[in-house]
PDB file of N, CA and C in Angstrom:
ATOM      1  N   UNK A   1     135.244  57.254  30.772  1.00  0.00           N
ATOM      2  CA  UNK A   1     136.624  57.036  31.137  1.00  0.00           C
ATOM      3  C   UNK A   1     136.689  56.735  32.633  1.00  0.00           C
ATOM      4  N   UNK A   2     137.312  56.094  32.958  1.00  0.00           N
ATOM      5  CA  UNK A   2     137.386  55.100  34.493  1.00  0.00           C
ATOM      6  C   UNK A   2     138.886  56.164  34.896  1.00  0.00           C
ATOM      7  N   UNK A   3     138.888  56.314  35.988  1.00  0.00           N
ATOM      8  CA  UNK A   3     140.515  57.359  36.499  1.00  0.00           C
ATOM      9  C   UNK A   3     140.126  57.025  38.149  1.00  0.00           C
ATOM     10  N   UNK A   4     140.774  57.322  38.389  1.00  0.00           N
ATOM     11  CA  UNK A   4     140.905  57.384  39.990  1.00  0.00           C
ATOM     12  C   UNK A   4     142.630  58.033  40.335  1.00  0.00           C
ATOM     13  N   UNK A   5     142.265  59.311  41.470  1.00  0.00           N
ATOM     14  CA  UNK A   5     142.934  59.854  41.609  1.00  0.00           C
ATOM     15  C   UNK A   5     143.191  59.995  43.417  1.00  0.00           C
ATOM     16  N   UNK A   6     143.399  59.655  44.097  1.00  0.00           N
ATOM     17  CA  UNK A   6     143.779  59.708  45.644  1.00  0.00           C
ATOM     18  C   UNK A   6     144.820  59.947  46.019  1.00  0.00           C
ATOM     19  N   UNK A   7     144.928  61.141  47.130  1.00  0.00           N
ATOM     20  CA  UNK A   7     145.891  61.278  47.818  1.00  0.00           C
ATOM     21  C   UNK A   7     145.838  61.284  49.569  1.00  0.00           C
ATOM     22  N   UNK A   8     146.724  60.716  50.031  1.00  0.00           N
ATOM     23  CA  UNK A   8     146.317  60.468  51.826  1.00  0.00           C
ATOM     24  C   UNK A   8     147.372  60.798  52.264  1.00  0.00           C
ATOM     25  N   UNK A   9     146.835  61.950  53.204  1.00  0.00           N
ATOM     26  CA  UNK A   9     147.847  62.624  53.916  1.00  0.00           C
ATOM     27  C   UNK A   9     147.892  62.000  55.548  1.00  0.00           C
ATOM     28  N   UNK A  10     149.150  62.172  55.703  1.00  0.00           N
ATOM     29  CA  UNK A  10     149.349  61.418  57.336  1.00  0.00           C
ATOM     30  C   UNK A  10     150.654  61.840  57.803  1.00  0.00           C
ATOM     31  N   UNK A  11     150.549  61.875  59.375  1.00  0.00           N
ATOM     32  CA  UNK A  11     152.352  62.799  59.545  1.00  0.00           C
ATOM     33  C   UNK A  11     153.430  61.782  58.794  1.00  0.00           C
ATOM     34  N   UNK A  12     154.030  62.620  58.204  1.00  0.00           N
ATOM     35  CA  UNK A  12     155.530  61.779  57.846  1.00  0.00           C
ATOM     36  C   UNK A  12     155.246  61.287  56.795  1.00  0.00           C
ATOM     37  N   UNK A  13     153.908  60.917  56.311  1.00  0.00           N
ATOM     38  CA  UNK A  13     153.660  60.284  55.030  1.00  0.00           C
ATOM     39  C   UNK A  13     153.018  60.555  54.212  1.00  0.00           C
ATOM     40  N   UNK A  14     152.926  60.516  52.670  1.00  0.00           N
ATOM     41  CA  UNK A  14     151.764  60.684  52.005  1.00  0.00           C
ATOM     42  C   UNK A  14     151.702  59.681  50.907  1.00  0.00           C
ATOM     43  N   UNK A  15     150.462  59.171  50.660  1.00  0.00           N
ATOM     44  CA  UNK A  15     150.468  58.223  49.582  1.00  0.00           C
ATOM     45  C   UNK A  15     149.292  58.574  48.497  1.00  0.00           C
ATOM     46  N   UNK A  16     149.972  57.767  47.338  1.00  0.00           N
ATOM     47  CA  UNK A  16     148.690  59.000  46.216  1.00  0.00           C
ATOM     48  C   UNK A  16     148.526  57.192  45.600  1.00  0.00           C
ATOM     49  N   UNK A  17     147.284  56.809  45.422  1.00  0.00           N
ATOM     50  CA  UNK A  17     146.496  55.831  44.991  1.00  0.00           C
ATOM     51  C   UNK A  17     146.289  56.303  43.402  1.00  0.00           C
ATOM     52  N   UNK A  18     146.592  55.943  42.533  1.00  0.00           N
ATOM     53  CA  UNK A  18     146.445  56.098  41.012  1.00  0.00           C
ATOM     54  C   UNK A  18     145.869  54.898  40.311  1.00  0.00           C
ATOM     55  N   UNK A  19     144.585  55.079  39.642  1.00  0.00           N
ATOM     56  CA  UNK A  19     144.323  53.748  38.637  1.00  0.00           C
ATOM     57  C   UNK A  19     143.438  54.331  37.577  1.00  0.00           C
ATOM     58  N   UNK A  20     143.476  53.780  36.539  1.00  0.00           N
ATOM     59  CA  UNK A  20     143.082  53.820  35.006  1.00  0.00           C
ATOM     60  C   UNK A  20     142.120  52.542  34.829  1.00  0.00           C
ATOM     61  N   UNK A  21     141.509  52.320  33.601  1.00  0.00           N
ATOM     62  CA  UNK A  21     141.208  51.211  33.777  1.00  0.00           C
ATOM     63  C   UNK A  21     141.865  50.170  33.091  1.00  0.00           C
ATOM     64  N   UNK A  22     142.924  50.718  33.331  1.00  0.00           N
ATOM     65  CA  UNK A  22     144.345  49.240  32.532  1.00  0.00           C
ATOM     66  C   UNK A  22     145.262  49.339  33.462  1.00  0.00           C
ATOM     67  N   UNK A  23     145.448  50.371  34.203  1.00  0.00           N
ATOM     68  CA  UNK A  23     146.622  49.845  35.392  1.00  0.00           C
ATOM     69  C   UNK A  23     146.597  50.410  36.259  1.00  0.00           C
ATOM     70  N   UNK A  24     146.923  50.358  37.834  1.00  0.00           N
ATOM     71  CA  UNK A  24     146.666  50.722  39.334  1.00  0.00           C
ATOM     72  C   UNK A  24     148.161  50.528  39.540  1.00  0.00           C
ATOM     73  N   UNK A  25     148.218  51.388  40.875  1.00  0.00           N
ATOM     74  CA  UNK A  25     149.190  51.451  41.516  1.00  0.00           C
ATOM     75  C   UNK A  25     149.209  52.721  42.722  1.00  0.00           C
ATOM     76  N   UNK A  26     150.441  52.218  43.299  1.00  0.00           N
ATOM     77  CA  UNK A  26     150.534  53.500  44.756  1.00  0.00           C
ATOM     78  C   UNK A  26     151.737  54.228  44.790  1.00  0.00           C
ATOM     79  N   UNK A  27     151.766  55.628  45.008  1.00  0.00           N
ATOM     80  CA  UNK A  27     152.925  55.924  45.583  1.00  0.00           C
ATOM     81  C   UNK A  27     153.155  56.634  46.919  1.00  0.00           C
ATOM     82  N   UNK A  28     154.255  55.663  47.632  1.00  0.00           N
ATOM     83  CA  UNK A  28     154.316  56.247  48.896  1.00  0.00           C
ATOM     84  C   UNK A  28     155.280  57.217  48.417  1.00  0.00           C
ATOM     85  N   UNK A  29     155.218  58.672  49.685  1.00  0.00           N
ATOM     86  CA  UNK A  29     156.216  59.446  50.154  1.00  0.00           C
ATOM     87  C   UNK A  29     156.294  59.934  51.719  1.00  0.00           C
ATOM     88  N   UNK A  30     157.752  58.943  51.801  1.00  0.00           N
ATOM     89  CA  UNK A  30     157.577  59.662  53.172  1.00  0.00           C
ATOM     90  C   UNK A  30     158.895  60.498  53.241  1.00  0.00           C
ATOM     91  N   UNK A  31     159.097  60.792  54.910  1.00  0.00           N
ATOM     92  CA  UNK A  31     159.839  62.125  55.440  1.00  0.00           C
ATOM     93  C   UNK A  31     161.313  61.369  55.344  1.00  0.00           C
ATOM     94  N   UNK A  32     162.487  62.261  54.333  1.00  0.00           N
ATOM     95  CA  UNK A  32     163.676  61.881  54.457  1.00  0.00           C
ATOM     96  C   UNK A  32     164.837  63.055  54.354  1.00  0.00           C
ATOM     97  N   UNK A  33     165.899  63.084  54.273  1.00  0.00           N
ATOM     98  CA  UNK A  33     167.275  63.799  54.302  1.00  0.00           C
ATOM     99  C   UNK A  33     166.846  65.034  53.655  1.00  0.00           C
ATOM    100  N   UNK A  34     166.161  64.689  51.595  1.00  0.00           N
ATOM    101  CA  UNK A  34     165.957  65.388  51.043  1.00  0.00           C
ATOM    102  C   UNK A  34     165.037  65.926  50.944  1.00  0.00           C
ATOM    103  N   UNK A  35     163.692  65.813  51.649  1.00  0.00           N
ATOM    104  CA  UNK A  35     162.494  66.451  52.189  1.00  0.00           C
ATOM    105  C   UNK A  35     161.899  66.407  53.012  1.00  0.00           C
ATOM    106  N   UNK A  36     162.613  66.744  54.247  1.00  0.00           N
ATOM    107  CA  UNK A  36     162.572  66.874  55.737  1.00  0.00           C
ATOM    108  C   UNK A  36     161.934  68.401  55.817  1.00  0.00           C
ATOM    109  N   UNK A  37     162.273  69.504  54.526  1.00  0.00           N
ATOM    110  CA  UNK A  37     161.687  70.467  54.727  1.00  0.00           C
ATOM    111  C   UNK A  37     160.081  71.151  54.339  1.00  0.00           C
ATOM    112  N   UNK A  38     159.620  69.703  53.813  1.00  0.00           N
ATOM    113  CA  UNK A  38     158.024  70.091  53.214  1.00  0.00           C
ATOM    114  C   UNK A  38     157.598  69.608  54.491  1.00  0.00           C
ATOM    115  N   UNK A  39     156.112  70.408  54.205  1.00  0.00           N
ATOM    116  CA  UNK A  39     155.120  70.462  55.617  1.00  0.00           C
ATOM    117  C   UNK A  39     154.321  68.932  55.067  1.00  0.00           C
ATOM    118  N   UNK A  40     154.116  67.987  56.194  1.00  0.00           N
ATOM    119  CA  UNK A  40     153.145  66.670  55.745  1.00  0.00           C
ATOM    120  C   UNK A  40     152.028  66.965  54.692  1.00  0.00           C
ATOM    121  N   UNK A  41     151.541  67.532  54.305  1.00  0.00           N
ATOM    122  CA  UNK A  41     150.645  68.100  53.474  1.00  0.00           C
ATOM    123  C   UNK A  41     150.926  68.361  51.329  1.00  0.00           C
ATOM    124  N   UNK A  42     152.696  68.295  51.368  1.00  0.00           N
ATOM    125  CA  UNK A  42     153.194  68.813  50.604  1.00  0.00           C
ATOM    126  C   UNK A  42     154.504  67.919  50.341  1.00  0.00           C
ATOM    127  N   UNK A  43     154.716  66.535  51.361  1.00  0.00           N
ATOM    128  CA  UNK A  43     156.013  65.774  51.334  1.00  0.00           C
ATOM    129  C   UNK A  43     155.934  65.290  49.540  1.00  0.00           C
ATOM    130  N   UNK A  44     154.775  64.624  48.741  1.00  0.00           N
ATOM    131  CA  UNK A  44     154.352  64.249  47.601  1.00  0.00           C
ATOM    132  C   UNK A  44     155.175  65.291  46.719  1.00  0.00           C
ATOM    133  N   UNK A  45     154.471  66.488  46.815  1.00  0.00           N
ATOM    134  CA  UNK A  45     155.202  67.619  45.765  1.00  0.00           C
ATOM    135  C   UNK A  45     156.767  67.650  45.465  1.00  0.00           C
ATOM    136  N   UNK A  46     157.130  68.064  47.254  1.00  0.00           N
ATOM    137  CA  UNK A  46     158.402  68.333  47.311  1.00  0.00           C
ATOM    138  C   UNK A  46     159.602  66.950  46.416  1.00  0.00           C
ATOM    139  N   UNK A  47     159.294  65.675  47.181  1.00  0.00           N
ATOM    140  CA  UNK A  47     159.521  64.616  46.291  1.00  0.00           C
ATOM    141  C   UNK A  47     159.438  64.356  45.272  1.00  0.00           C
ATOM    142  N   UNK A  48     158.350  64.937  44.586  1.00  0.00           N
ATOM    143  CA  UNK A  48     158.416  64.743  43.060  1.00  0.00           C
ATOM    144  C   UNK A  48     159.060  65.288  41.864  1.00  0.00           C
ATOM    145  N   UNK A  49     159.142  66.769  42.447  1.00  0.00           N
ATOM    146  CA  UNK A  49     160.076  67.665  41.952  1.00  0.00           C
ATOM    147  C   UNK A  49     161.444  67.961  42.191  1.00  0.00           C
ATOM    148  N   UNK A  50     161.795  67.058  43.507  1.00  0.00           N
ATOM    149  CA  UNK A  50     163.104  66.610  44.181  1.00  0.00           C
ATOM    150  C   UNK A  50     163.754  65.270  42.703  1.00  0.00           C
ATOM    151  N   UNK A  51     162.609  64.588  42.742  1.00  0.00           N
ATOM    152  CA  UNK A  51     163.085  62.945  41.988  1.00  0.00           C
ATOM    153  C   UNK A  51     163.130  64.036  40.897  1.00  0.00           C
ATOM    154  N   UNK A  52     162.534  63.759  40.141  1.00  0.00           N
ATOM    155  CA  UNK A  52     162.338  64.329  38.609  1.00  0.00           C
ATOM    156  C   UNK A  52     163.807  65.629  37.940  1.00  0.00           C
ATOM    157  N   UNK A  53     163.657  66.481  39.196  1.00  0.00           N
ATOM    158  CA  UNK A  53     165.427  67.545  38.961  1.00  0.00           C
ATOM    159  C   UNK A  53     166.425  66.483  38.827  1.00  0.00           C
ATOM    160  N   UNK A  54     166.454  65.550  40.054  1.00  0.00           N
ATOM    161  CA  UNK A  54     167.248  64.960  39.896  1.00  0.00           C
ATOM    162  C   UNK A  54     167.748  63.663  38.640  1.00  0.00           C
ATOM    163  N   UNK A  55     166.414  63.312  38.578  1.00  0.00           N
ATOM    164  CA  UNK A  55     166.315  62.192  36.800  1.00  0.00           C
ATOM    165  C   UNK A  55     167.356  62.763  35.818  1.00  0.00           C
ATOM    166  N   UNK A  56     166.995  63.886  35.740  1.00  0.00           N
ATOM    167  CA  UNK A  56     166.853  65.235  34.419  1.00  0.00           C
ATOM    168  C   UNK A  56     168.262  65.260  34.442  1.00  0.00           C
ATOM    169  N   UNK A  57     168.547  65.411  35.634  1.00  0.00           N
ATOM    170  CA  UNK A  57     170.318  65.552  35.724  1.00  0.00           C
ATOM    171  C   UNK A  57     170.978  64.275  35.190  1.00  0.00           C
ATOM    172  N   UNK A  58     170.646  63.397  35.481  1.00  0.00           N
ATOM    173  CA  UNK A  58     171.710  61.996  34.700  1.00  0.00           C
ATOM    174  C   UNK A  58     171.603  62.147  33.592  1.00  0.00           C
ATOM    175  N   UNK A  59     170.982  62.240  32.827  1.00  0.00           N
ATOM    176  CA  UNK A  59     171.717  62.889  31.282  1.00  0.00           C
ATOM    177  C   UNK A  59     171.881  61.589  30.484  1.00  0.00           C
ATOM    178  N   UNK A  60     171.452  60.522  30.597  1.00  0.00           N
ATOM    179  CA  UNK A  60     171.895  59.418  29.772  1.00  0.00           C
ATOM    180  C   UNK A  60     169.988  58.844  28.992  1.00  0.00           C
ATOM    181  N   UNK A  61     170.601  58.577  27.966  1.00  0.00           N
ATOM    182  CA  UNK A  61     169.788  58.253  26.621  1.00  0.00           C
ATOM    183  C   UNK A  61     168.737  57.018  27.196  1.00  0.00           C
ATOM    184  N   UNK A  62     169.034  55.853  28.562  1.00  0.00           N
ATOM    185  CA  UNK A  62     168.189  55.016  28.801  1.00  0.00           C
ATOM    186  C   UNK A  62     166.899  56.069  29.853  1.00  0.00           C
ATOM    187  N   UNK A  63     167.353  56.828  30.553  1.00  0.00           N
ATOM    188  CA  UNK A  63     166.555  58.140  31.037  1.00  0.00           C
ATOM    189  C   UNK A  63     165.372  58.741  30.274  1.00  0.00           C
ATOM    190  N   UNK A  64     166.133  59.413  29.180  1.00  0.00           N
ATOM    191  CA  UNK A  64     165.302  60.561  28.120  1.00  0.00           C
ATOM    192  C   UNK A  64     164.089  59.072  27.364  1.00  0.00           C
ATOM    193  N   UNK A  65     164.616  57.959  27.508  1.00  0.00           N
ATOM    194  CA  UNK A  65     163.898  57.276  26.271  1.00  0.00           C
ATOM    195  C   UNK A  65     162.603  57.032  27.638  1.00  0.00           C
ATOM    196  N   UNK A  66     162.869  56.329  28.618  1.00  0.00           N
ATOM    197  CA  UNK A  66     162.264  55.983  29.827  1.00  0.00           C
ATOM    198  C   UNK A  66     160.983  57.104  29.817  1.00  0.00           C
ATOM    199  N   UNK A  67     160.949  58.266  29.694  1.00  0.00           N
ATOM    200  CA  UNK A  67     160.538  59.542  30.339  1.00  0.00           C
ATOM    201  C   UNK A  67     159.556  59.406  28.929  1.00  0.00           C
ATOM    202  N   UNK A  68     160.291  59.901  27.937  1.00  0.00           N
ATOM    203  CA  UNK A  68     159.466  59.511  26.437  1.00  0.00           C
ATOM    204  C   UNK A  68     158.384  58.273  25.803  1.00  0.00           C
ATOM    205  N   UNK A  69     158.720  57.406  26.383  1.00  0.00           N
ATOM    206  CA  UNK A  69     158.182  56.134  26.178  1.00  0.00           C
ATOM    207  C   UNK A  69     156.520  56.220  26.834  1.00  0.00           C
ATOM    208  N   UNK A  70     156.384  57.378  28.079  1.00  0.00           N
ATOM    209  CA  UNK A  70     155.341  57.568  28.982  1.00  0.00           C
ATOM    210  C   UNK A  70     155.144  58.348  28.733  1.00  0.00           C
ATOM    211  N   UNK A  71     155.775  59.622  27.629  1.00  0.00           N
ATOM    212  CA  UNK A  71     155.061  61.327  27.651  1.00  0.00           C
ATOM    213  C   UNK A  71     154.893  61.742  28.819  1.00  0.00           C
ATOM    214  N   UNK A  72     156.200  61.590  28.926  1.00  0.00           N
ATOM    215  CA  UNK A  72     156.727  62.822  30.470  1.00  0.00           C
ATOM    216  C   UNK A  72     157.628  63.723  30.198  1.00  0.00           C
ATOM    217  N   UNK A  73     157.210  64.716  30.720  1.00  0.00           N
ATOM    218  CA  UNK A  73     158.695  65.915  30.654  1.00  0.00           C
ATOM    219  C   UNK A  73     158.685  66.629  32.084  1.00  0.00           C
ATOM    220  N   UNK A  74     159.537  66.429  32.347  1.00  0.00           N
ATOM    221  CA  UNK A  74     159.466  67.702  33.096  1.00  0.00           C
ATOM    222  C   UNK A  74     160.656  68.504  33.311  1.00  0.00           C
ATOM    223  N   UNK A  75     160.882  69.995  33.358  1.00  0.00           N
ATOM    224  CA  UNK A  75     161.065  70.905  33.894  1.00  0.00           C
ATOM    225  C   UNK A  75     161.086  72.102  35.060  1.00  0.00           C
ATOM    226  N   UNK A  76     161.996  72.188  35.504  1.00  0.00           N
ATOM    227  CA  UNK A  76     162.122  72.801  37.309  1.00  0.00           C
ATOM    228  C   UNK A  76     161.750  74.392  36.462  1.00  0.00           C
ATOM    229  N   UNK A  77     161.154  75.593  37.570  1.00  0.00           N
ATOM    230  CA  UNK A  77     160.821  76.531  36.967  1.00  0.00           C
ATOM    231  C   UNK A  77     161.023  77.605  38.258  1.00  0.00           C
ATOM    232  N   UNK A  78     160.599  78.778  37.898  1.00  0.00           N
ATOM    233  CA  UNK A  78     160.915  79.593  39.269  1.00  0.00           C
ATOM    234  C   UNK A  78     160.284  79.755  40.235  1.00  0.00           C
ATOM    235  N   UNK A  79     160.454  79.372  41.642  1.00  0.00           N
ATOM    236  CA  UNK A  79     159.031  79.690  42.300  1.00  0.00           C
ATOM    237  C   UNK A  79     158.447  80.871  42.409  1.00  0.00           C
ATOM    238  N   UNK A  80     157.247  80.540  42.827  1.00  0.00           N
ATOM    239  CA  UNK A  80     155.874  81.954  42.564  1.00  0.00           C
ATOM    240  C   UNK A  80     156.024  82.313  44.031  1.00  0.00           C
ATOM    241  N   UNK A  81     156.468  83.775  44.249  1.00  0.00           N
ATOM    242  CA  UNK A  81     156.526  84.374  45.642  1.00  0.00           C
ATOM    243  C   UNK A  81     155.520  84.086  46.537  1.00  0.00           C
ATOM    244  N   UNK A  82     154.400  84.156  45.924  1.00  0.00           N
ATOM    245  CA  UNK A  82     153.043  83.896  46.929  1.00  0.00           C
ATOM    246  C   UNK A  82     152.471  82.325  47.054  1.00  0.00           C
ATOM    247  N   UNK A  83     153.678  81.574  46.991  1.00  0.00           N
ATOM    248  CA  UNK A  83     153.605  80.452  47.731  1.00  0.00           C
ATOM    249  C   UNK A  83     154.402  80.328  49.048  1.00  0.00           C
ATOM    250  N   UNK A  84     153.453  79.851  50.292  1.00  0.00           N
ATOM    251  CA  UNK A  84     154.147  79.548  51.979  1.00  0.00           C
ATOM    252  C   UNK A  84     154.503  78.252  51.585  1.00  0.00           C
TER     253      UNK A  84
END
């Protein structure tokens, strides 16, 4: 199985390099309004779980099918105290 998994950390930015051996691609994250409070190390996370709460919330059937179509779910959960 061919995968490739990269992530590059840099102030203000992080970009995660993803490829399979049927499709490639990048995702940038950088520093904005709604995650001004993750440390450069963690902007990726915070963003992802920022986008995704927020997906979850629109509530409309072209969404749920979008998410399904890729076998994605996700769910926000409680944080674990012994994370800084």
């Amino acid at each position: 199985m061919t995968k490739k998994f990269n992530l590059t950390i840099t102030e203000n930015m992080n970009t995660l390099d993803l490829e399979t051996k049927h499709l490639s691609g990048k995702l940038y994250f950088v520093k904005t309004d709604q995650n001004w409070v993750a440390e450069d190390d963690s902007i990726h996370i915070h963003s992802l779980i920022g986008f995704f709460s927020d997906f979850n919330k629109l509530n409309d059937s072209e969404s749920k099918n979008l998410m399904q179509k890729w076998g994605m779910y996700f769910r926000t959960k409680e944080l674990e105290s012994n994370l800084d």
